[in-house]
C-alpha atoms as a PDB file:
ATOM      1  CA  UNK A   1      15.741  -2.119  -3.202  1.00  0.00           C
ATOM      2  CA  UNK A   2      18.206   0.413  -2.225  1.00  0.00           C
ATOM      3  CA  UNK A   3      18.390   2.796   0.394  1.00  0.00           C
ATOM      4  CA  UNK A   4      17.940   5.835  -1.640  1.00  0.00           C
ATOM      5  CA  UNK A   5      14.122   4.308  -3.175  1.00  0.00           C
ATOM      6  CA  UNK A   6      13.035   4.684   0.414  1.00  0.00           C
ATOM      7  CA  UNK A   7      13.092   8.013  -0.217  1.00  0.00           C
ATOM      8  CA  UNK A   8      11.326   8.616  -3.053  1.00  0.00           C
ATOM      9  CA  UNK A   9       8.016   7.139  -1.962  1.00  0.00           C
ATOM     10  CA  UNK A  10       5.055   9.060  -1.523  1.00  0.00           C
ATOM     11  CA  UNK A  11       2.535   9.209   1.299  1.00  0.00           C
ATOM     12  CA  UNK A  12      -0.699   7.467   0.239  1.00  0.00           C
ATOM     13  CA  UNK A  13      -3.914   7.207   2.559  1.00  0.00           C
ATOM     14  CA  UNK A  14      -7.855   7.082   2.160  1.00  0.00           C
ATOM     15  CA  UNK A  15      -8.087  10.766   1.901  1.00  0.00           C
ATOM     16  CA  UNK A  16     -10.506  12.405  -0.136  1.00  0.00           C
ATOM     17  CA  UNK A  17      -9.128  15.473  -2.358  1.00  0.00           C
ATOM     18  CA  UNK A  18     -11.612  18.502  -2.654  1.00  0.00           C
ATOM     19  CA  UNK A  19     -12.935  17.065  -6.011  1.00  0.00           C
ATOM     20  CA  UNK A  20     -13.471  13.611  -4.124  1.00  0.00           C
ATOM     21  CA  UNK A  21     -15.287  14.547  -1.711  1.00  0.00           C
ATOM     22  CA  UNK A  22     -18.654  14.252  -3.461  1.00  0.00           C
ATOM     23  CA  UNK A  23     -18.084  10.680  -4.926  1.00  0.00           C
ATOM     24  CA  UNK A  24     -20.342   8.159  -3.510  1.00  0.00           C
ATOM     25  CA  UNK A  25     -17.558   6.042  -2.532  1.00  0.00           C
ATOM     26  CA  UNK A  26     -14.214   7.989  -2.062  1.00  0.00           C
ATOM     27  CA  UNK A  27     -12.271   4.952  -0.576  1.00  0.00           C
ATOM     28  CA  UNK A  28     -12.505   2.899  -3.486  1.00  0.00           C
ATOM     29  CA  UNK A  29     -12.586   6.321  -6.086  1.00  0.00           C
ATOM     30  CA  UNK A  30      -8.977   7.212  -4.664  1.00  0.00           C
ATOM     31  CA  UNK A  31      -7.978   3.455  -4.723  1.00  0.00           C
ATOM     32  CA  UNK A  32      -8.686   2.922  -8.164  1.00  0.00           C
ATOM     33  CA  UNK A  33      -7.047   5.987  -8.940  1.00  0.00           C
ATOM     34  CA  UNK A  34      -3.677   5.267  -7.012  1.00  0.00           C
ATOM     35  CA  UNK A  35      -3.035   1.508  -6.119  1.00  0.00           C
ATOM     36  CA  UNK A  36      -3.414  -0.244  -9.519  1.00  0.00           C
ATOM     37  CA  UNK A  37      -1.516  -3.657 -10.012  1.00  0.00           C
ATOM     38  CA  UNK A  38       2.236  -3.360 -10.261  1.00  0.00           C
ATOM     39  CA  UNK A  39       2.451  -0.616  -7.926  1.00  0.00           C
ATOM     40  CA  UNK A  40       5.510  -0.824  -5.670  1.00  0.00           C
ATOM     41  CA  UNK A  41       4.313  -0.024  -1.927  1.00  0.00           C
ATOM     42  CA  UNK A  42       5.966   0.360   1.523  1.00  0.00           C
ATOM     43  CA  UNK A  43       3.047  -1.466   3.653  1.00  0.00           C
ATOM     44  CA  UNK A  44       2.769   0.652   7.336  1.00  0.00           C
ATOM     45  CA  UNK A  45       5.755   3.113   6.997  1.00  0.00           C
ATOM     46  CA  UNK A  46       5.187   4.286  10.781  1.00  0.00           C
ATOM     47  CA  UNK A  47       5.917   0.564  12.189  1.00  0.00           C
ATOM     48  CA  UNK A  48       9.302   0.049  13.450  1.00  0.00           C
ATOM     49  CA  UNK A  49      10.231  -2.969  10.711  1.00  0.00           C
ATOM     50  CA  UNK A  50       9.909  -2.239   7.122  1.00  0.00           C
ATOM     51  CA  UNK A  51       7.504  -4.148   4.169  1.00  0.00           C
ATOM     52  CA  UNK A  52       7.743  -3.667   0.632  1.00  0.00           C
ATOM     53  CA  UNK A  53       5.611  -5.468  -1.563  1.00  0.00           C
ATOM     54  CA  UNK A  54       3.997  -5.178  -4.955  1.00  0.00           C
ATOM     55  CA  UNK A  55       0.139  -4.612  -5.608  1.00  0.00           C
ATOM     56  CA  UNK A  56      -1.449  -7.617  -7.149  1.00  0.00           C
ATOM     57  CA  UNK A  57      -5.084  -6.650  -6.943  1.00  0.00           C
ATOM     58  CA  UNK A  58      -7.534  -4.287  -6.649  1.00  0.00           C
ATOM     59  CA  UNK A  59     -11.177  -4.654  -5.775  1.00  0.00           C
ATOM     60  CA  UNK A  60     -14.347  -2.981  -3.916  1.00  0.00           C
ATOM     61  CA  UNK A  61     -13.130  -3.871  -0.660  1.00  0.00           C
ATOM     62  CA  UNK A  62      -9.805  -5.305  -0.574  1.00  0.00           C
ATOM     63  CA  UNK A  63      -6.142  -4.290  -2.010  1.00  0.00           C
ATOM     64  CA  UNK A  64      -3.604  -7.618  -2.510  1.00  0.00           C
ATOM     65  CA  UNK A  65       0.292  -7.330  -2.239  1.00  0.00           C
ATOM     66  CA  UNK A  66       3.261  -9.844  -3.083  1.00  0.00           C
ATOM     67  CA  UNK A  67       5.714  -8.696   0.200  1.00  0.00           C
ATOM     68  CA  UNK A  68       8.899  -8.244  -2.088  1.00  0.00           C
ATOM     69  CA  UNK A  69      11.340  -7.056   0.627  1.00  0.00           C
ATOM     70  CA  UNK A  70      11.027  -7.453   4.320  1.00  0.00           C
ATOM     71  CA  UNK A  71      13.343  -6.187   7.279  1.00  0.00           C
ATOM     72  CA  UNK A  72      14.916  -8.989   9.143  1.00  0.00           C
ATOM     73  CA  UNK A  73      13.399  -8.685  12.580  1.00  0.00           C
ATOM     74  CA  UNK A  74       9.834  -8.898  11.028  1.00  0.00           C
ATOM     75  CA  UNK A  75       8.309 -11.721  12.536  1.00  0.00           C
ATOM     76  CA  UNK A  76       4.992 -11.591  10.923  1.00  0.00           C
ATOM     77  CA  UNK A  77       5.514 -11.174   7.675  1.00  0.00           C
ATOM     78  CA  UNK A  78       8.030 -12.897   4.652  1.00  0.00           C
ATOM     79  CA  UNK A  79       9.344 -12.226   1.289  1.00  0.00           C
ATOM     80  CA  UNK A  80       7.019 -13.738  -1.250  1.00  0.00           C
ATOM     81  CA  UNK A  81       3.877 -13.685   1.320  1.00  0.00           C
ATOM     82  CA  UNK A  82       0.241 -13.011  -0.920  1.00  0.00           C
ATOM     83  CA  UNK A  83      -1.392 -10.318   1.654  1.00  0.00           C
ATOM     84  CA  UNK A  84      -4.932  -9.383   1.383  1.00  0.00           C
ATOM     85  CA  UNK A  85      -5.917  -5.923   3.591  1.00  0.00           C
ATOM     86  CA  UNK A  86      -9.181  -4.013   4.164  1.00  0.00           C
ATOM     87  CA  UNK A  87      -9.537  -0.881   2.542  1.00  0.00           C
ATOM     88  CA  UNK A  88     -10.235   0.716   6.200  1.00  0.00           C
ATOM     89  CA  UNK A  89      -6.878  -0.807   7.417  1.00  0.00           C
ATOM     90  CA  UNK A  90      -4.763   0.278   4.266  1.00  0.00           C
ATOM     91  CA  UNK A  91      -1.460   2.742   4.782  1.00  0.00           C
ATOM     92  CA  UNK A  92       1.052   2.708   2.419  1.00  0.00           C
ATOM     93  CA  UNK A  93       4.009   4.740   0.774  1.00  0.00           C
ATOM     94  CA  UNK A  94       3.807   4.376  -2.603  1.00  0.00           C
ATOM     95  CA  UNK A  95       7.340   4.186  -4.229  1.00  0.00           C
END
């Protein structure tokens, strides 16, 4: 991934827009929406070591990424890794 793509991403969070706001479940009517399988993802843009991945699942409660691209001082995290996040701990960029 080049520099420039980091750009181009998009803020993406468990906002509701005005229409949303009535839904019974916004979390998982905005997650539907947004993060469908394939979608390319910057995982936590605020921490201080980048993680790209690629959405590989989407369901009620949980949102699963393939970590395509990793800084190298990450010590958590690899390329390749299968995550699997709560909903309620979810921020990504969506690139």
């Amino acid at each position: 991934m080049a520099g420039s793509e980091k750009m181009h991403c998009r803020r993406w969070h468990l906002q509701p827009s005005p229409l949303e706001r009535n839904a019974k479940n916004v979390k998982e009517v905005v997650a539907t929406k947004t993060l469908l399988p394939g979608t390319r993802v910057q995982l936590w843009p605020k921490d201080t070591f980048f993680k790209y991945g690629v959405v590989t699942a989407v369901d009620r409660h949980y949102v699963t990424f393939k970590i395509t691209l990793v800084h190298p001082g990450e010590k958590h995290y690899r390329e390749g890794d299968i995550v699997k996040i709560h909903k309620s701990m979810l921020y990504v960029h969506i690139c």
